[in-house]
C-alpha atoms as a PDB file:
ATOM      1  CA  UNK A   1      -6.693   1.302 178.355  1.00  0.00           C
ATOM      2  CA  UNK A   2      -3.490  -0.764 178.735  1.00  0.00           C
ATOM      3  CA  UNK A   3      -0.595   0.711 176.821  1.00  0.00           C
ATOM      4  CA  UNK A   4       1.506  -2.344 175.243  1.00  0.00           C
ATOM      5  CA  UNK A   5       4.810  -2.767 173.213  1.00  0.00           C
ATOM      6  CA  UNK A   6       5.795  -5.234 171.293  1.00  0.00           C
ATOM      7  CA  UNK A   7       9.996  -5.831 171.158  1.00  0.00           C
ATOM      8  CA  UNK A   8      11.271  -8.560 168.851  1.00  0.00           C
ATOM      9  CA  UNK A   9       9.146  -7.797 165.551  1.00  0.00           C
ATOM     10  CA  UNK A  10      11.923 -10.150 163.419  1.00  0.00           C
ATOM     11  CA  UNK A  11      10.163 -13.309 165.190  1.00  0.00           C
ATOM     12  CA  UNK A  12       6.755 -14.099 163.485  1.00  0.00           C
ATOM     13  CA  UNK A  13       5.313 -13.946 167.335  1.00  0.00           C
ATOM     14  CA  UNK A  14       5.211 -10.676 166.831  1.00  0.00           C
ATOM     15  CA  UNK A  15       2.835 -10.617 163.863  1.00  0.00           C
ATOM     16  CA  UNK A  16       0.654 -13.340 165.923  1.00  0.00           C
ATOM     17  CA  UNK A  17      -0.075 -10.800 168.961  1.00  0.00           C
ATOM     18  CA  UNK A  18      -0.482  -7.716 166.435  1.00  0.00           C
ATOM     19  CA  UNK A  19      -2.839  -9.662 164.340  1.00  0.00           C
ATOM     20  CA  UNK A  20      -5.014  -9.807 167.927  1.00  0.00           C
ATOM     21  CA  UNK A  21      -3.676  -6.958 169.268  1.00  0.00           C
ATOM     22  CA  UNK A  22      -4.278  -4.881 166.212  1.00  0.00           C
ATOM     23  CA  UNK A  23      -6.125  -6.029 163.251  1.00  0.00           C
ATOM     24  CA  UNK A  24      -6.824  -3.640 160.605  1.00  0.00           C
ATOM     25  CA  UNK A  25     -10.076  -4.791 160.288  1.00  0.00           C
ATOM     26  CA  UNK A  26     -13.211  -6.919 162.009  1.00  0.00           C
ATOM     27  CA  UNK A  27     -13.477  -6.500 166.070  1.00  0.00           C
ATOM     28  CA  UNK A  28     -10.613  -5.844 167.937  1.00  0.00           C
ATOM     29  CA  UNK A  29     -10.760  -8.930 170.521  1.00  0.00           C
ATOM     30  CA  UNK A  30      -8.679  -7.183 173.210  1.00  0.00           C
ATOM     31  CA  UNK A  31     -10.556  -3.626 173.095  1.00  0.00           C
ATOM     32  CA  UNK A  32      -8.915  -1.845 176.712  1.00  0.00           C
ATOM     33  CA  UNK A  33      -5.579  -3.218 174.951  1.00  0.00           C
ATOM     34  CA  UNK A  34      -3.780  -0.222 172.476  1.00  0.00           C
ATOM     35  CA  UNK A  35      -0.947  -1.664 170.968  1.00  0.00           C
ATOM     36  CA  UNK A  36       1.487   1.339 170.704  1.00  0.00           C
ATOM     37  CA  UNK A  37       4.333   0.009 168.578  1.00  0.00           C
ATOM     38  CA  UNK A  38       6.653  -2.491 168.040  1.00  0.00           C
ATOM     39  CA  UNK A  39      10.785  -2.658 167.689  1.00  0.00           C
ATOM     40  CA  UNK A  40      13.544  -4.023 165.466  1.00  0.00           C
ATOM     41  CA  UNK A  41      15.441  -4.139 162.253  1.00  0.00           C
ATOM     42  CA  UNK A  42      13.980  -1.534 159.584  1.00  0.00           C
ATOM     43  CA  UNK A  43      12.482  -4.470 157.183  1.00  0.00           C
ATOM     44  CA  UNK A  44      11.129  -6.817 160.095  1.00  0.00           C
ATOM     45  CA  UNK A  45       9.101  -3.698 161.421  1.00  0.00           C
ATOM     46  CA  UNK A  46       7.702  -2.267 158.079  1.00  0.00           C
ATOM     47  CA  UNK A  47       6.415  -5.835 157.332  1.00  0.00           C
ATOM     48  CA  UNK A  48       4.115  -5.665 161.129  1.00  0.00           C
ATOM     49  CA  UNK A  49       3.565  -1.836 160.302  1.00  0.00           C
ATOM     50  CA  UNK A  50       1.956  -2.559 156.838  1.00  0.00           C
ATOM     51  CA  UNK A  51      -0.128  -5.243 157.624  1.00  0.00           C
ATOM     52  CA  UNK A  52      -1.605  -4.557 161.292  1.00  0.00           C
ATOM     53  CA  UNK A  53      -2.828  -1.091 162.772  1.00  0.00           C
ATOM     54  CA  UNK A  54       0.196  -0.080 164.876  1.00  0.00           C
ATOM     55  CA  UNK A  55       0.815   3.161 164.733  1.00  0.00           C
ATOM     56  CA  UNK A  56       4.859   3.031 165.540  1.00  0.00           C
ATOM     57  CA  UNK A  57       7.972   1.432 164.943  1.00  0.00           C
ATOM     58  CA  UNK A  58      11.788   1.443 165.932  1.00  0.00           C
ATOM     59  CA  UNK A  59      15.024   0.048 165.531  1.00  0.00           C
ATOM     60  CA  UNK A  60      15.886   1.592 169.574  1.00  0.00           C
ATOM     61  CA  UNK A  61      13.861  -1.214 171.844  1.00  0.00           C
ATOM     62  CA  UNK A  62      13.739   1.094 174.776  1.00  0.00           C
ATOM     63  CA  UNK A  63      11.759   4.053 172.541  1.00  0.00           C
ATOM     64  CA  UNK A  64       8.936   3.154 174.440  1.00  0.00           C
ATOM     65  CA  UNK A  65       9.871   3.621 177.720  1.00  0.00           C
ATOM     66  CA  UNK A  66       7.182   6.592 179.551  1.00  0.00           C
ATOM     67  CA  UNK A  67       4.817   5.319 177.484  1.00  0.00           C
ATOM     68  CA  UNK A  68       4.304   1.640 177.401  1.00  0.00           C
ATOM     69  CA  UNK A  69       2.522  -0.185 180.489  1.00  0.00           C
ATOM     70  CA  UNK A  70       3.535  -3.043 179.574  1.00  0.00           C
ATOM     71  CA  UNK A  71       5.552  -4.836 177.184  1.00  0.00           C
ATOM     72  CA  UNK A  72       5.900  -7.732 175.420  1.00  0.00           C
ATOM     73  CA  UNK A  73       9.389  -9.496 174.396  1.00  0.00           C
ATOM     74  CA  UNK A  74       9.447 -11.536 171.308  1.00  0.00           C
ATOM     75  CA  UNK A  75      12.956 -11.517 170.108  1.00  0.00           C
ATOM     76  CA  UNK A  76      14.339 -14.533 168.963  1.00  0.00           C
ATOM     77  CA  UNK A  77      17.604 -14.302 170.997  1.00  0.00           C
ATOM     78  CA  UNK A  78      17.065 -15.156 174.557  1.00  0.00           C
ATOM     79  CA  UNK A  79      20.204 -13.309 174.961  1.00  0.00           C
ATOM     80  CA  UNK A  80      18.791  -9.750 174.155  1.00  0.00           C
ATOM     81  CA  UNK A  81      15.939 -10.542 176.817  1.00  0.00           C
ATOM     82  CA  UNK A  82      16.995  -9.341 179.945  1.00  0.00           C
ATOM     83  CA  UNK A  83      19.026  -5.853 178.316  1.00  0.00           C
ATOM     84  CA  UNK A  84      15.677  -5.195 176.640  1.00  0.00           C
ATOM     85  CA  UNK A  85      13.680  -5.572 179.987  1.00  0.00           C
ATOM     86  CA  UNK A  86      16.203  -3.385 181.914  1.00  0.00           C
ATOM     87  CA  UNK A  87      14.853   0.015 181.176  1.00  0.00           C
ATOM     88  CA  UNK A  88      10.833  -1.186 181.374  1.00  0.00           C
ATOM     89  CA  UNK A  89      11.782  -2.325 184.804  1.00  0.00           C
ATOM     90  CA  UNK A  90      13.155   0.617 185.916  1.00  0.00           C
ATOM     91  CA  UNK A  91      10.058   2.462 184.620  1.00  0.00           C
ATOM     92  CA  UNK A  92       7.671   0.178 186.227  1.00  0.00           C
ATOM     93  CA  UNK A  93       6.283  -1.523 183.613  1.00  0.00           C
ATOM     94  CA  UNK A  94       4.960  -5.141 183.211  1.00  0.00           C
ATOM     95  CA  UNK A  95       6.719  -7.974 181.600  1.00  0.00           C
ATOM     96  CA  UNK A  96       5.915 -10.794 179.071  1.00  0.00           C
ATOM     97  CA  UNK A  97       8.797 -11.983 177.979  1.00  0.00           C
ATOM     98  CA  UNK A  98       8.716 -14.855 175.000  1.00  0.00           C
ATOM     99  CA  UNK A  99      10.530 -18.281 174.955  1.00  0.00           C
ATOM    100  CA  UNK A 100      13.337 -18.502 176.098  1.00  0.00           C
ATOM    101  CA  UNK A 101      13.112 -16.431 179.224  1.00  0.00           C
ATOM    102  CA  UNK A 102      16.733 -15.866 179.094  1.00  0.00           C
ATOM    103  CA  UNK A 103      19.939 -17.423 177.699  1.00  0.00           C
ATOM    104  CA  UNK A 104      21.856 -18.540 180.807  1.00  0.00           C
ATOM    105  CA  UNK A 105      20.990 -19.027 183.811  1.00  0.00           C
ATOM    106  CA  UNK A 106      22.524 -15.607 185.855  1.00  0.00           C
ATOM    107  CA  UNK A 107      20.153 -13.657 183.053  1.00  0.00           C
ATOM    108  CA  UNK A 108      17.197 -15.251 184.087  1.00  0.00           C
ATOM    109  CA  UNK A 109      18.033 -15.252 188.066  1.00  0.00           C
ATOM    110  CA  UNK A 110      18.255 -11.366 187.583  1.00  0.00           C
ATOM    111  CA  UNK A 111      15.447 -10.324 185.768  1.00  0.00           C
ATOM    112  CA  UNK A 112      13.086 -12.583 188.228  1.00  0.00           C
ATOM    113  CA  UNK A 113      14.655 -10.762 191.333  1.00  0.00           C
ATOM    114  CA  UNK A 114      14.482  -7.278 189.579  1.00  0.00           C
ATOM    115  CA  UNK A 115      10.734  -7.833 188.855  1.00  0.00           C
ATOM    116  CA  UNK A 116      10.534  -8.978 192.559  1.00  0.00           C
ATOM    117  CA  UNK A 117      12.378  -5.995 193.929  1.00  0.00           C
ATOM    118  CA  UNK A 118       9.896  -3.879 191.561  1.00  0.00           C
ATOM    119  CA  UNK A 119       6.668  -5.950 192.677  1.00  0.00           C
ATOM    120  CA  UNK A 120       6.398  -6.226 188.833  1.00  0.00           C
ATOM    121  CA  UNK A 121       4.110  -8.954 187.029  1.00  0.00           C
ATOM    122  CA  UNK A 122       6.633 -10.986 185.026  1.00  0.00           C
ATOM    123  CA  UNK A 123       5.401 -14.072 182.716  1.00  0.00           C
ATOM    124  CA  UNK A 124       5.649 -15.573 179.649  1.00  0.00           C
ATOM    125  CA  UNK A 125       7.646 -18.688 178.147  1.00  0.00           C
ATOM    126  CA  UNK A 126       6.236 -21.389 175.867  1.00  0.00           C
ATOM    127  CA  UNK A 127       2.527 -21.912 174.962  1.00  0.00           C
ATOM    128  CA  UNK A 128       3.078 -25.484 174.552  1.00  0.00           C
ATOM    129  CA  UNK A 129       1.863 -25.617 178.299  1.00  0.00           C
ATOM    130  CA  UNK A 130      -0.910 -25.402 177.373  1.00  0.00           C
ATOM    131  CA  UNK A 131      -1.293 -27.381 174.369  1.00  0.00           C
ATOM    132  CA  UNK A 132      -4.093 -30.331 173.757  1.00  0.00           C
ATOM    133  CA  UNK A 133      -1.462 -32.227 174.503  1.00  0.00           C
ATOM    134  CA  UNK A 134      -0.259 -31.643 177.549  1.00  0.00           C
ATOM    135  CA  UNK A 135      -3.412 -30.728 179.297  1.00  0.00           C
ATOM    136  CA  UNK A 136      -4.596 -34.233 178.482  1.00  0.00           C
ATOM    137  CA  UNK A 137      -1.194 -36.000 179.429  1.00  0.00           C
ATOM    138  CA  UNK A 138      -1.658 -33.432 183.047  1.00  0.00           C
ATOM    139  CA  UNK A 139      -5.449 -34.711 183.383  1.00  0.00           C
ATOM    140  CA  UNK A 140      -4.006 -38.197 182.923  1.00  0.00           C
ATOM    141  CA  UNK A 141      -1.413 -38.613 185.535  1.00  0.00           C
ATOM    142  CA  UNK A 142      -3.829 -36.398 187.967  1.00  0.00           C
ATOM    143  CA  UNK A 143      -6.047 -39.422 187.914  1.00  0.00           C
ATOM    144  CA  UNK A 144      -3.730 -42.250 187.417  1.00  0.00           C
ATOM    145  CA  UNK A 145      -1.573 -40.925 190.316  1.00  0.00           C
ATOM    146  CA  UNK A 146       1.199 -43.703 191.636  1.00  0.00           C
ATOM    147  CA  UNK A 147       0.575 -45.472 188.438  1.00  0.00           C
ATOM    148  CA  UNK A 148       2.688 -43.393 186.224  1.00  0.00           C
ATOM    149  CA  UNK A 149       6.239 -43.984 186.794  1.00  0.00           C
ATOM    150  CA  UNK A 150       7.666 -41.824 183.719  1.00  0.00           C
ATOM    151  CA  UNK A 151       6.787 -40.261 181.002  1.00  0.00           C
ATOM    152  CA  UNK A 152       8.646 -38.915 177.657  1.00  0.00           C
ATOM    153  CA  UNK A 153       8.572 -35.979 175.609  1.00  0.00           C
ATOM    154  CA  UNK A 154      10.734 -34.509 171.938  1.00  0.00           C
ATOM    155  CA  UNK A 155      11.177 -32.054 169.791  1.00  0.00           C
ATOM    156  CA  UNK A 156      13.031 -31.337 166.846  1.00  0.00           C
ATOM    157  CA  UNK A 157      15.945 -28.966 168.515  1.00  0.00           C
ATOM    158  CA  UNK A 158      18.531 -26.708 166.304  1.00  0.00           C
ATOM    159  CA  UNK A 159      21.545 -26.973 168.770  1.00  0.00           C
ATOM    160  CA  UNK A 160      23.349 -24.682 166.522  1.00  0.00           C
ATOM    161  CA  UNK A 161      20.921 -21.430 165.217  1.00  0.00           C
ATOM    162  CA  UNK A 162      21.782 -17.580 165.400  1.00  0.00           C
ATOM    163  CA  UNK A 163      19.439 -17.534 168.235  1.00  0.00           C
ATOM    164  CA  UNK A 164      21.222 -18.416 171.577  1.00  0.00           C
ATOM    165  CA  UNK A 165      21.548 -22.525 169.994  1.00  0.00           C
ATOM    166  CA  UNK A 166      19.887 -25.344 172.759  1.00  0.00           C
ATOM    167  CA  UNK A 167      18.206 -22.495 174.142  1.00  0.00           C
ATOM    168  CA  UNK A 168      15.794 -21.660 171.523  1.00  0.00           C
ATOM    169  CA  UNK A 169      14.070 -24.573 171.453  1.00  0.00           C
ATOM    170  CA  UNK A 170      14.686 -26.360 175.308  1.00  0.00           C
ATOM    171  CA  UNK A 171      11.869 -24.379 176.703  1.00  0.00           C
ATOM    172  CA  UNK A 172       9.244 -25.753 174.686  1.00  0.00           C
ATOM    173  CA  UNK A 173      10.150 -29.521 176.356  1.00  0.00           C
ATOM    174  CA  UNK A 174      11.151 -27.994 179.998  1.00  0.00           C
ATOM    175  CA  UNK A 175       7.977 -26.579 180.382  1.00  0.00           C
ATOM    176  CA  UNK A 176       5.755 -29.442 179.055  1.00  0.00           C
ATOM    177  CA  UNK A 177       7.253 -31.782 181.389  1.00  0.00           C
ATOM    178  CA  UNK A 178       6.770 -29.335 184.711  1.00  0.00           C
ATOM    179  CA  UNK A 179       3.617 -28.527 183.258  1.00  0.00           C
ATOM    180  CA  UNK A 180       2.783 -32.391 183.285  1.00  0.00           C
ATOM    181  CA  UNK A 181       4.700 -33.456 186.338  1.00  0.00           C
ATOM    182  CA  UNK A 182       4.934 -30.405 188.264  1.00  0.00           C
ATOM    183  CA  UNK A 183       8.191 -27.892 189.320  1.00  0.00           C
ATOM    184  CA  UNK A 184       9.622 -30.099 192.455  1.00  0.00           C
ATOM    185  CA  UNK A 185      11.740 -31.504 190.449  1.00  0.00           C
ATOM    186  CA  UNK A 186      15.337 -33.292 192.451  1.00  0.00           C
ATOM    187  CA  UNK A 187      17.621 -33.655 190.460  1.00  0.00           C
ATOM    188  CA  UNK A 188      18.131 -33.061 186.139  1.00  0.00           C
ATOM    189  CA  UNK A 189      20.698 -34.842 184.409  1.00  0.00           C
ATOM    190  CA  UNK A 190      21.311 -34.458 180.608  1.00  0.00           C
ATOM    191  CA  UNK A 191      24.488 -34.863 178.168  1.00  0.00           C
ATOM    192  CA  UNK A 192      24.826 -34.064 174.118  1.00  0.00           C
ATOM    193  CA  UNK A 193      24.133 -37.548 172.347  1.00  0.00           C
ATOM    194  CA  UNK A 194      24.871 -37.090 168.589  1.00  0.00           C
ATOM    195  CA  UNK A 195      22.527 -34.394 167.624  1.00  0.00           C
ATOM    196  CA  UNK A 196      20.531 -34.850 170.365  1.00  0.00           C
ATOM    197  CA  UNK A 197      20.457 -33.692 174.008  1.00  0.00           C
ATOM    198  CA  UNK A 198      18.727 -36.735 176.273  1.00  0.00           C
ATOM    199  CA  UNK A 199      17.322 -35.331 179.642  1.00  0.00           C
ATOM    200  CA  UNK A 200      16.023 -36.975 182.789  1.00  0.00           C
ATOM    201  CA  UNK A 201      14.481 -35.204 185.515  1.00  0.00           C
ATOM    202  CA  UNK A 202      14.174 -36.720 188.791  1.00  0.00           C
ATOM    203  CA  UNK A 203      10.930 -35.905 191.031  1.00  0.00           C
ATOM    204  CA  UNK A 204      10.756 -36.462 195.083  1.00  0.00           C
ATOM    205  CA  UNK A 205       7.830 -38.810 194.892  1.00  0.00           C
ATOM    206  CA  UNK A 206       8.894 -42.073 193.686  1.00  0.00           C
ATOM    207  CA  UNK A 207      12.720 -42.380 193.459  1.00  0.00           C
ATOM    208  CA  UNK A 208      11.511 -44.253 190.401  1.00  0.00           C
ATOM    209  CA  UNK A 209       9.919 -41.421 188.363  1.00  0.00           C
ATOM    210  CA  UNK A 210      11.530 -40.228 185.657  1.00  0.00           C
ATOM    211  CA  UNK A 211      11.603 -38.157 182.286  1.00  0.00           C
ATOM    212  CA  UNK A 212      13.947 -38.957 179.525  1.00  0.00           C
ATOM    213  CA  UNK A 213      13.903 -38.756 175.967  1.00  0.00           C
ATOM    214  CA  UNK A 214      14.749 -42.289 174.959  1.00  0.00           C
ATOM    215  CA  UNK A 215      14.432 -45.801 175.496  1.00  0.00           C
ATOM    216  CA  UNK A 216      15.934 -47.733 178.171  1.00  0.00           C
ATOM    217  CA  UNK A 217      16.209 -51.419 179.212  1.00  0.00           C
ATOM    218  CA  UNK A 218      18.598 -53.563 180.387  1.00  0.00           C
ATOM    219  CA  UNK A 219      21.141 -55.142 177.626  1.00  0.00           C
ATOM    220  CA  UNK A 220      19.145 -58.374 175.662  1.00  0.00           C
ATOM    221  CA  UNK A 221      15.663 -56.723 175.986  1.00  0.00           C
ATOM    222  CA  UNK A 222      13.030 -56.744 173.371  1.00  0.00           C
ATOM    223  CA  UNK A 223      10.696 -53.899 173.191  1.00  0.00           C
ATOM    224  CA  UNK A 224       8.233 -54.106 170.563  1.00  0.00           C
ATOM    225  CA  UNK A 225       4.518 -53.666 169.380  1.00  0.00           C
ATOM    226  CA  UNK A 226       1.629 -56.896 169.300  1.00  0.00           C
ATOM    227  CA  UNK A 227      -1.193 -57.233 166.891  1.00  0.00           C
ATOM    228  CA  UNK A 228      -3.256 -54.931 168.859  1.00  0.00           C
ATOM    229  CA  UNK A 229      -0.627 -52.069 168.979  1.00  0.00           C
ATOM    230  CA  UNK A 230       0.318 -52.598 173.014  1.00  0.00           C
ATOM    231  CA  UNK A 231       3.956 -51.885 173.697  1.00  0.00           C
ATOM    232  CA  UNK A 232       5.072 -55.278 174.655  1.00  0.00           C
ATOM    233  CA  UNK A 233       8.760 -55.414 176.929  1.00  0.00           C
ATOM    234  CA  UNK A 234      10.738 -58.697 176.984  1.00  0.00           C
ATOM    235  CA  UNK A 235      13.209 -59.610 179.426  1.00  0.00           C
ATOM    236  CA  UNK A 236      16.499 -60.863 178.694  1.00  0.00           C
ATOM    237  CA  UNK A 237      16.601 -64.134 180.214  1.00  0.00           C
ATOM    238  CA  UNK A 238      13.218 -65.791 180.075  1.00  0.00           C
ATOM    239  CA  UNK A 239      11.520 -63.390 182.397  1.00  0.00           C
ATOM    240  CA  UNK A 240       7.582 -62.811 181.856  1.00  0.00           C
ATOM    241  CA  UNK A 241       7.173 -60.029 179.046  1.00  0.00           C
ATOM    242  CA  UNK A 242       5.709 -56.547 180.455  1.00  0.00           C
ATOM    243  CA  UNK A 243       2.661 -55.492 178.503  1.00  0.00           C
ATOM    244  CA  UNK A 244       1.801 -51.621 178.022  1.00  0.00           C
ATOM    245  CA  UNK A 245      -1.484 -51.091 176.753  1.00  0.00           C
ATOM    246  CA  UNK A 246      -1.424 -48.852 173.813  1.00  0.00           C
ATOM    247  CA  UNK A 247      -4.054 -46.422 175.995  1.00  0.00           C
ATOM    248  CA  UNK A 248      -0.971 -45.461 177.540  1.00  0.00           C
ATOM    249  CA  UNK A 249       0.966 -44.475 174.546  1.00  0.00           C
ATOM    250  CA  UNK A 250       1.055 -42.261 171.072  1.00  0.00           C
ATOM    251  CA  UNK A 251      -1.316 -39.920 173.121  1.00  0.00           C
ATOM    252  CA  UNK A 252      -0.199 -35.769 171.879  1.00  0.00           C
ATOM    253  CA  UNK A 253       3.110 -35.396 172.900  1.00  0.00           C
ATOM    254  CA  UNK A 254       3.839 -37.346 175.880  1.00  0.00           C
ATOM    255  CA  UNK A 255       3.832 -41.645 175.542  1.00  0.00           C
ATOM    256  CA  UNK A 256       3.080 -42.541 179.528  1.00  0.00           C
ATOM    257  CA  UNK A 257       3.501 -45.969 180.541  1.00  0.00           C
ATOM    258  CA  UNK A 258       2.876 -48.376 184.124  1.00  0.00           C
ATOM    259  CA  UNK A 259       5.949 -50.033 184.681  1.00  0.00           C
ATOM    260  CA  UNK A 260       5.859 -53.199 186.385  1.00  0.00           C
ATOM    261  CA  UNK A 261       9.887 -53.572 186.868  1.00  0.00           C
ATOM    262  CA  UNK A 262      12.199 -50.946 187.049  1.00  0.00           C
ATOM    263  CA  UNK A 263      14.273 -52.631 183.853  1.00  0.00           C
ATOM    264  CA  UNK A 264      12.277 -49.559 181.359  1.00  0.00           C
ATOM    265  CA  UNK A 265      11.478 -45.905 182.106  1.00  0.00           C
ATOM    266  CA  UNK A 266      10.357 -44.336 178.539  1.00  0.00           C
ATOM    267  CA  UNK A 267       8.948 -46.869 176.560  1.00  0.00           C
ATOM    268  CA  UNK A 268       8.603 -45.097 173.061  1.00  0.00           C
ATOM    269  CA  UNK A 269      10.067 -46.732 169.989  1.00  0.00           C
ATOM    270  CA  UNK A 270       9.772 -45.287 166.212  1.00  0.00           C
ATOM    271  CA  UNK A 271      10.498 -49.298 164.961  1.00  0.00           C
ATOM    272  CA  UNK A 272       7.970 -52.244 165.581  1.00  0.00           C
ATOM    273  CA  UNK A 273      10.722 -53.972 167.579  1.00  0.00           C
ATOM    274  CA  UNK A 274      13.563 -52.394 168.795  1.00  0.00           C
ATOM    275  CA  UNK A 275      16.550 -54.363 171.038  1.00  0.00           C
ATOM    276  CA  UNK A 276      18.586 -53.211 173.500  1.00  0.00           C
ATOM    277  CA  UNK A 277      21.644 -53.444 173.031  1.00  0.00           C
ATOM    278  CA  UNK A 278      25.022 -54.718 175.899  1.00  0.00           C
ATOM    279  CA  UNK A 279      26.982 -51.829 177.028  1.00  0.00           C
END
């Protein structure tokens, strides 16, 4: 029987894994799994404690240190992540640690060369990885190889929230895209726009490849949709229009598309024509 806690119960993950983990009635899916307890504030814990069979609570996130074999990390702020972890990883035991890993950068690089130093199984971070989605948009550029040039992803993101701000959300769209395109990824390149935060990552491959969050033309282009729903790209200046076929796009969360000039990388538009516009 594997021993697990549960830290974070103020984030409604929490209540997802107990209600698997420990459901008060029906078959237990996870039977060699005993969920132990669960931690944080007095109200968020008596709301997981009343509904789902677990047996403890606290407001002190290391109370289950000696006991626990492994734990799971749900709280909202990535912030709290790696301080929570510290005493488990001391003790030996196991990590799953929710999105976001961390909230900076130094956070995360410690807690992946603590677990190393430990030999401890560390995971976790979004489930969108593995979302219909994705796995289709994955399959999709397995098979259509040097064909795909770029692809896109968004999500709504909260820059400003009481949990850690761009973090909270970033995950979810970092990890689609290395899901999708893989980790060797060059060079990243991203700057606040408004309320948004466009990205592009930069893969060895093709010096063409790219993922951003927009779209992107040269000045006078006309990107729009035909009868039949293709994305249709025309060149400022007379040139031959670039037809996507609409295969290629409005498929889960990624829009993929062949280029045939290097002039667009993301072709996804909300409008049935959109222009670009001069510099």
């Amino acid at each position: 029987m594997v021993k697990i806690a549960i830290l974070g119960s103020e984030n409604s993950h929490c209540a997802g894994f107990a209600s698997v983990l420990a459901p008060r009635e029906g078959e237990r899916r996870f039977p060699d799994i005993e969920l132990i307890g669960v931690a944080g504030d007095e109200a968020s814990n008596r709301a997981i404690t009343d509904k789902y069979d677990v047996p403890r609570a606290s407001t002190d996130p290391a109370a289950f240190v000696g006991e626990a074999d492994a734990v799971m990390i749900t709280a909202r702020h990535g912030g709290v992540h790696l301080p929570y972890a510290l005493p488990y990883i001391r003790d030996g035991a196991r990590l799953w640690i929710d999105k976001p890993i961390t909230a900076s950068v130094e956070d995360a690089r410690e807690l992946v060369r603590l677990a190393h130093e430990k030999h401890l199984l560390l995971c976790g971070g979004s489930s969108l990885a593995g979302a219909e989605g994705t796995v289709r948009m994955k399959k999709l550029v397995r098979e259509k190889g040097n064909a795909v040039t770029g692809g896109h992803v968004t999500a709504p993101v909260n820059l400003v929230n009481d949990y850690g701000n761009f973090w909270f959300y970033s995950q979810h769209l970092v990890q689609m895209v290395t899901e999708v395109f893989g980790q060797s990824i060059v060079s990243v390149k991203a700057e606040r726009k408004g309320d948004g935060v466009p990205a592009v990552f930069r893969y060895p491959e093709d010096p063409d490849t790219a993922f951003i969050k927009r779209i992107i033309g040269l000045p006078g282009d006309t990107i729009s949709y035909d009868e039949s729903k293709n994305l249709v790209i025309k060149p400022a200046g007379g040139a031959d229009p670039v037809t996507v076929p609409k295969e290629w796009t409005g498929m889960g969360a990624f829009s993929l598309a062949r280029i045939h000039a290097p002039r667009v990388e993301v072709h996804v538009s909300t409008q049935a024509s959109a222009r670009v516009p001069s510099a």
